[in-house]
N, C-alpha and C. Protein backbone atom coordinates (compact mmCIF):
# COMPACT_ATOMS: atom_id res chain seq x y z
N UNK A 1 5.55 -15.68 3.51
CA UNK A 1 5.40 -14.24 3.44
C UNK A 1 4.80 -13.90 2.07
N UNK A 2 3.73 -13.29 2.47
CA UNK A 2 2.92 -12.34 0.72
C UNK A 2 4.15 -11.79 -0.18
N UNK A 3 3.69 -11.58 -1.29
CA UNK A 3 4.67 -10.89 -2.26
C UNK A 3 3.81 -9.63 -1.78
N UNK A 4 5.00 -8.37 -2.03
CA UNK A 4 4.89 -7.29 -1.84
C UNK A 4 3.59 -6.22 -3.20
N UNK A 5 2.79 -5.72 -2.02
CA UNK A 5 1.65 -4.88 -3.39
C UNK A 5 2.04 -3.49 -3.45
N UNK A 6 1.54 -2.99 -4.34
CA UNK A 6 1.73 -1.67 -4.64
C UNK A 6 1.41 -0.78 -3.39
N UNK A 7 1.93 0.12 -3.20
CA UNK A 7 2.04 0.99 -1.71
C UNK A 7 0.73 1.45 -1.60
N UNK A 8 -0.31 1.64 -2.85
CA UNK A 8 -1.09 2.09 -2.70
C UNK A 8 -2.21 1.36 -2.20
N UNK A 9 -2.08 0.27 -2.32
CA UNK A 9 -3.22 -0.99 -1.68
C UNK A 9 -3.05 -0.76 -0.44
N UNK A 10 -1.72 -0.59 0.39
CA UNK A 10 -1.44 -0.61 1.46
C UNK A 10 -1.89 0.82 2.00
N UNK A 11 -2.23 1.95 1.61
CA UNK A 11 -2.75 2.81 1.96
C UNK A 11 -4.10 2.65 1.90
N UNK A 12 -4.40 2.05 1.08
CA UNK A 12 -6.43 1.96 0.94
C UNK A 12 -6.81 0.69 2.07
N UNK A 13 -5.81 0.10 2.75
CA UNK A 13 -6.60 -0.49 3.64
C UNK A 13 -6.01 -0.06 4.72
N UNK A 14 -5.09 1.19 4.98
CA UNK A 14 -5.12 1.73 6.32
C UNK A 14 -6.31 2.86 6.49
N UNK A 15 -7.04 3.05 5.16
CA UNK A 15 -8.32 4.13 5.47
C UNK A 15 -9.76 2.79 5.73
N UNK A 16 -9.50 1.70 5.61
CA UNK A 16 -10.64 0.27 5.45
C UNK A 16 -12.02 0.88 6.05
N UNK A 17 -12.98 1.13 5.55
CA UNK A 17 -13.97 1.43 6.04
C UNK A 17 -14.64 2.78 6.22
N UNK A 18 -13.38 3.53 6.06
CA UNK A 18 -13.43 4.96 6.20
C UNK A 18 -13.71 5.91 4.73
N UNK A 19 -14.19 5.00 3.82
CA UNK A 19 -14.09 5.76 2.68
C UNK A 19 -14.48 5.10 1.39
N UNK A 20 -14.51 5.04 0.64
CA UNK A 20 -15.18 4.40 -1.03
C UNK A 20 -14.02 3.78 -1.61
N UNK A 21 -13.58 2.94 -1.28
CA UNK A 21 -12.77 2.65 -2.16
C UNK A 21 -13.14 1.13 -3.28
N UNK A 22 -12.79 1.90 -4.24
CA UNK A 22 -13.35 0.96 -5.54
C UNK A 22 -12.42 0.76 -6.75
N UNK A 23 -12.60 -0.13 -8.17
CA UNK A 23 -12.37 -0.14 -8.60
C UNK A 23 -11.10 -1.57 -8.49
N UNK A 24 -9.70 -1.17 -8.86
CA UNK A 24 -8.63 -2.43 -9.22
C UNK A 24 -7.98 -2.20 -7.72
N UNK A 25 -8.28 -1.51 -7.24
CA UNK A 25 -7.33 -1.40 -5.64
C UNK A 25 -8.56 -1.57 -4.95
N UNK A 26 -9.67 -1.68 -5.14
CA UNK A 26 -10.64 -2.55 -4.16
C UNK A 26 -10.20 -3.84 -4.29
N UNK A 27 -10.22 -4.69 -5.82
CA UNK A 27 -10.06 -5.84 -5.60
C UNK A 27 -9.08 -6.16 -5.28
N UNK A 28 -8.00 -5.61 -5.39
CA UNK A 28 -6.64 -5.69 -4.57
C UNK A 28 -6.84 -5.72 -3.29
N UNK A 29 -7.02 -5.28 -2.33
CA UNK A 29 -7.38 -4.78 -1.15
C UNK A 29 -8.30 -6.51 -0.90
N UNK A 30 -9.31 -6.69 -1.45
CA UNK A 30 -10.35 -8.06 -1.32
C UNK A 30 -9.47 -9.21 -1.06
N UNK A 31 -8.21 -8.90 -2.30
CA UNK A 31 -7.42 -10.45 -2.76
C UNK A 31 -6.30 -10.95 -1.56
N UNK A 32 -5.87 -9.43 -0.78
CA UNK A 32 -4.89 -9.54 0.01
C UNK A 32 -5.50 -9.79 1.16
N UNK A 33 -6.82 -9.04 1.82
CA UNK A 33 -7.52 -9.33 3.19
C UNK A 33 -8.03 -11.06 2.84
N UNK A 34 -8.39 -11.65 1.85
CA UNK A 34 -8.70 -12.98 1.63
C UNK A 34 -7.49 -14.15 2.14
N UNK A 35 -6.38 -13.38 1.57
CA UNK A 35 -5.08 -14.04 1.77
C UNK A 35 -4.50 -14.23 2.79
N UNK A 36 -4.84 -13.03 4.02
CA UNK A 36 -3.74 -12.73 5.06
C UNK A 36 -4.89 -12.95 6.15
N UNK A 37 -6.58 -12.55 5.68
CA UNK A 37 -7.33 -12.57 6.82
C UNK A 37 -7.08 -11.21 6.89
N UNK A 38 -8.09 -10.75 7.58
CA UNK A 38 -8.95 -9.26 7.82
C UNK A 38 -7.66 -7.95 8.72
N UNK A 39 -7.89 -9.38 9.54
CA UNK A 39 -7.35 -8.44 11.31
C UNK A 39 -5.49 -8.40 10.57
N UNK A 40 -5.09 -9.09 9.68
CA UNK A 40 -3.85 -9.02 9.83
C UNK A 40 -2.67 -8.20 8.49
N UNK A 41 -3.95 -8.32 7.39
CA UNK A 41 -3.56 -6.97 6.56
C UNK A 41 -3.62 -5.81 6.70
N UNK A 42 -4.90 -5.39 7.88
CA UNK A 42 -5.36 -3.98 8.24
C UNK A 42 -4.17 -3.83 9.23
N UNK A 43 -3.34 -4.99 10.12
CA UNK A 43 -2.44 -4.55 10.81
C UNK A 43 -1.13 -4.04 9.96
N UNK A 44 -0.57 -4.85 8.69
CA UNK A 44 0.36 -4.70 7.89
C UNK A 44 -0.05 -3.21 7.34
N UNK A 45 -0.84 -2.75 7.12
CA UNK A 45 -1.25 -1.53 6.20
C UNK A 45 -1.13 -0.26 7.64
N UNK A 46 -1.07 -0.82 8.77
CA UNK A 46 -1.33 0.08 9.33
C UNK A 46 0.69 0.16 9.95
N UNK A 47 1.27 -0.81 10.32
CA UNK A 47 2.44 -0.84 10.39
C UNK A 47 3.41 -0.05 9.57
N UNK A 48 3.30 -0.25 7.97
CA UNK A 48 3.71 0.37 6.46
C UNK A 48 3.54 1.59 6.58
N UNK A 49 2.60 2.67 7.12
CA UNK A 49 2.19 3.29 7.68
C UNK A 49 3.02 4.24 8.52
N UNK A 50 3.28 3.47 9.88
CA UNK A 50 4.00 4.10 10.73
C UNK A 50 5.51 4.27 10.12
N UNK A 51 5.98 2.82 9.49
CA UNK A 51 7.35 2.82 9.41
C UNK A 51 7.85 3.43 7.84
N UNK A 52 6.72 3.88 7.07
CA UNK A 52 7.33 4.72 6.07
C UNK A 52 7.19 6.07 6.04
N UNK A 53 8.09 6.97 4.89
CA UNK A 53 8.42 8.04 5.01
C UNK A 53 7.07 8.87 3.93
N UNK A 54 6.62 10.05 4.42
CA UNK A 54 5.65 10.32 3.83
C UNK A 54 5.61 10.40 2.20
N UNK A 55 6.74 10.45 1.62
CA UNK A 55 6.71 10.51 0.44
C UNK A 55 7.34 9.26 -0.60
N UNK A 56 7.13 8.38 0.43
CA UNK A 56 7.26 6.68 -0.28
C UNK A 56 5.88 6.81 -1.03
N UNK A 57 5.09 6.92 -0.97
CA UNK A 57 4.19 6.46 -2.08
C UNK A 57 4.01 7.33 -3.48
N UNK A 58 4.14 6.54 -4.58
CA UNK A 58 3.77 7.42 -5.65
C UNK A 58 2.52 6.92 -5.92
N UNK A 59 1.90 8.34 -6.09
CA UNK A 59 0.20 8.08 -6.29
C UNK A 59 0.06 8.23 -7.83
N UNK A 60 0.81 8.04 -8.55
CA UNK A 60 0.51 8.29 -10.13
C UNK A 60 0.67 6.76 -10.57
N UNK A 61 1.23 5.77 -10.08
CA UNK A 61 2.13 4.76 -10.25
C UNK A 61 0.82 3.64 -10.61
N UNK A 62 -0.21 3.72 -10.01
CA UNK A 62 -1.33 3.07 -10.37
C UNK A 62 -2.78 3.58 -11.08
């Protein structure tokens, strides 16, 4: 099992494709789809997603 990333990686690859995302949470986003494979981080990001509460993420935190 991956070590756990910042909530916010996990939000930038439930938007994957849909948007610009750049910078240290792009390569985040690169390091983890490299790791897990494509089809199965976009599933984790999209799971994290359903099963958290809208105000689990702090967006200042990164």
């Amino acid at each position: 099992m991956p070590g756990f990333e910042h909530p916010e990686i996990y939000r930038a690859l439930d938007g994957w494709g849909h948007g610009a995302i750049t910078g240290k949470i792009r390569e985040a986003c690169e390091r983890l789809i490299a790791a897990l494979g494509e089809e199965r981080a976009l599933r984790l990001a999209t799971d994290l997603r359903v099963t958290s509460p809208k105000d689990w993420i702090n967006r200042s935190a990164l």
